[in-house]
Protein backbone atom coordinates (compact mmCIF):
# COMPACT_ATOMS: atom_id res chain seq x y z
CA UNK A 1 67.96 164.01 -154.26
CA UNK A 2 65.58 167.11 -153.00
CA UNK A 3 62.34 164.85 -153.63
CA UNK A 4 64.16 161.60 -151.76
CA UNK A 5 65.50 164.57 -148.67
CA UNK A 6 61.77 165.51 -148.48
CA UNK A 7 60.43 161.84 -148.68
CA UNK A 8 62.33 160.81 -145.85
CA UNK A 9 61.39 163.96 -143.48
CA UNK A 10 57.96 163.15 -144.12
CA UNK A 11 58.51 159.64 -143.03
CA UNK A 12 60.24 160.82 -140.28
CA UNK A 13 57.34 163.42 -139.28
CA UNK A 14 55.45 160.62 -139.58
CA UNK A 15 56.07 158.66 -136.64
CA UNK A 16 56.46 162.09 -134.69
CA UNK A 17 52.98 163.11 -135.68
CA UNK A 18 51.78 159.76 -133.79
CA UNK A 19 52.52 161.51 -130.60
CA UNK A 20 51.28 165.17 -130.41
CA UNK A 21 52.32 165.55 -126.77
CA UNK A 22 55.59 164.73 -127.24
CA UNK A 23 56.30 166.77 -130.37
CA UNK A 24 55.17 170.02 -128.52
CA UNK A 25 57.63 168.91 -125.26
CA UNK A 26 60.08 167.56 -127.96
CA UNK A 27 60.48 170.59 -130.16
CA UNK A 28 63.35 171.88 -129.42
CA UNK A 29 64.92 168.01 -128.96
CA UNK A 30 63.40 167.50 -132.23
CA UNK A 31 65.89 170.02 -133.79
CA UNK A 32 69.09 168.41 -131.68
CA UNK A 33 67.85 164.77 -133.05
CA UNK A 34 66.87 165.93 -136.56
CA UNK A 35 70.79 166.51 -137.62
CA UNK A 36 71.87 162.84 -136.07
CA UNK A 37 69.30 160.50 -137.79
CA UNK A 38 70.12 163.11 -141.15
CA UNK A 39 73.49 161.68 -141.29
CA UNK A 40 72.58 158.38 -142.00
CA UNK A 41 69.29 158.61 -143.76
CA UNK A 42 70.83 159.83 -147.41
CA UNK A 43 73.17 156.41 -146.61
CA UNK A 44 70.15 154.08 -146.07
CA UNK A 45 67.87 155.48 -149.01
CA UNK A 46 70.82 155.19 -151.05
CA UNK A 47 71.07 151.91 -150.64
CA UNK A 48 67.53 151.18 -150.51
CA UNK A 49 66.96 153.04 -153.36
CA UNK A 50 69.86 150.98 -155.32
């Protein structure tokens, strides 16, 4: 479950990284909108994983 947690924050840093500006202006969004897309990520690679 850790390795599959830390698999899907590096996707999601990912598509952040693409956009240097916005991470520095969208660091401290980036902590309000990490919980919310958390919720359902262990749901989807659950099922993907299945």
């Amino acid at each position: 479950m850790s390795k599959v947690l830390k698999i899907y924050r590096k996707s999601l840093t990912f598509p952040k990284a693409s956009k240097p500006l916005s991470k520095k202006s969208s660091t401290p969004r980036n902590e309000k909108k990490m919980p919310k897309p958390i919720r359902p990520n262990p749901i989807f690679f659950c099922s993907f994983s299945s």
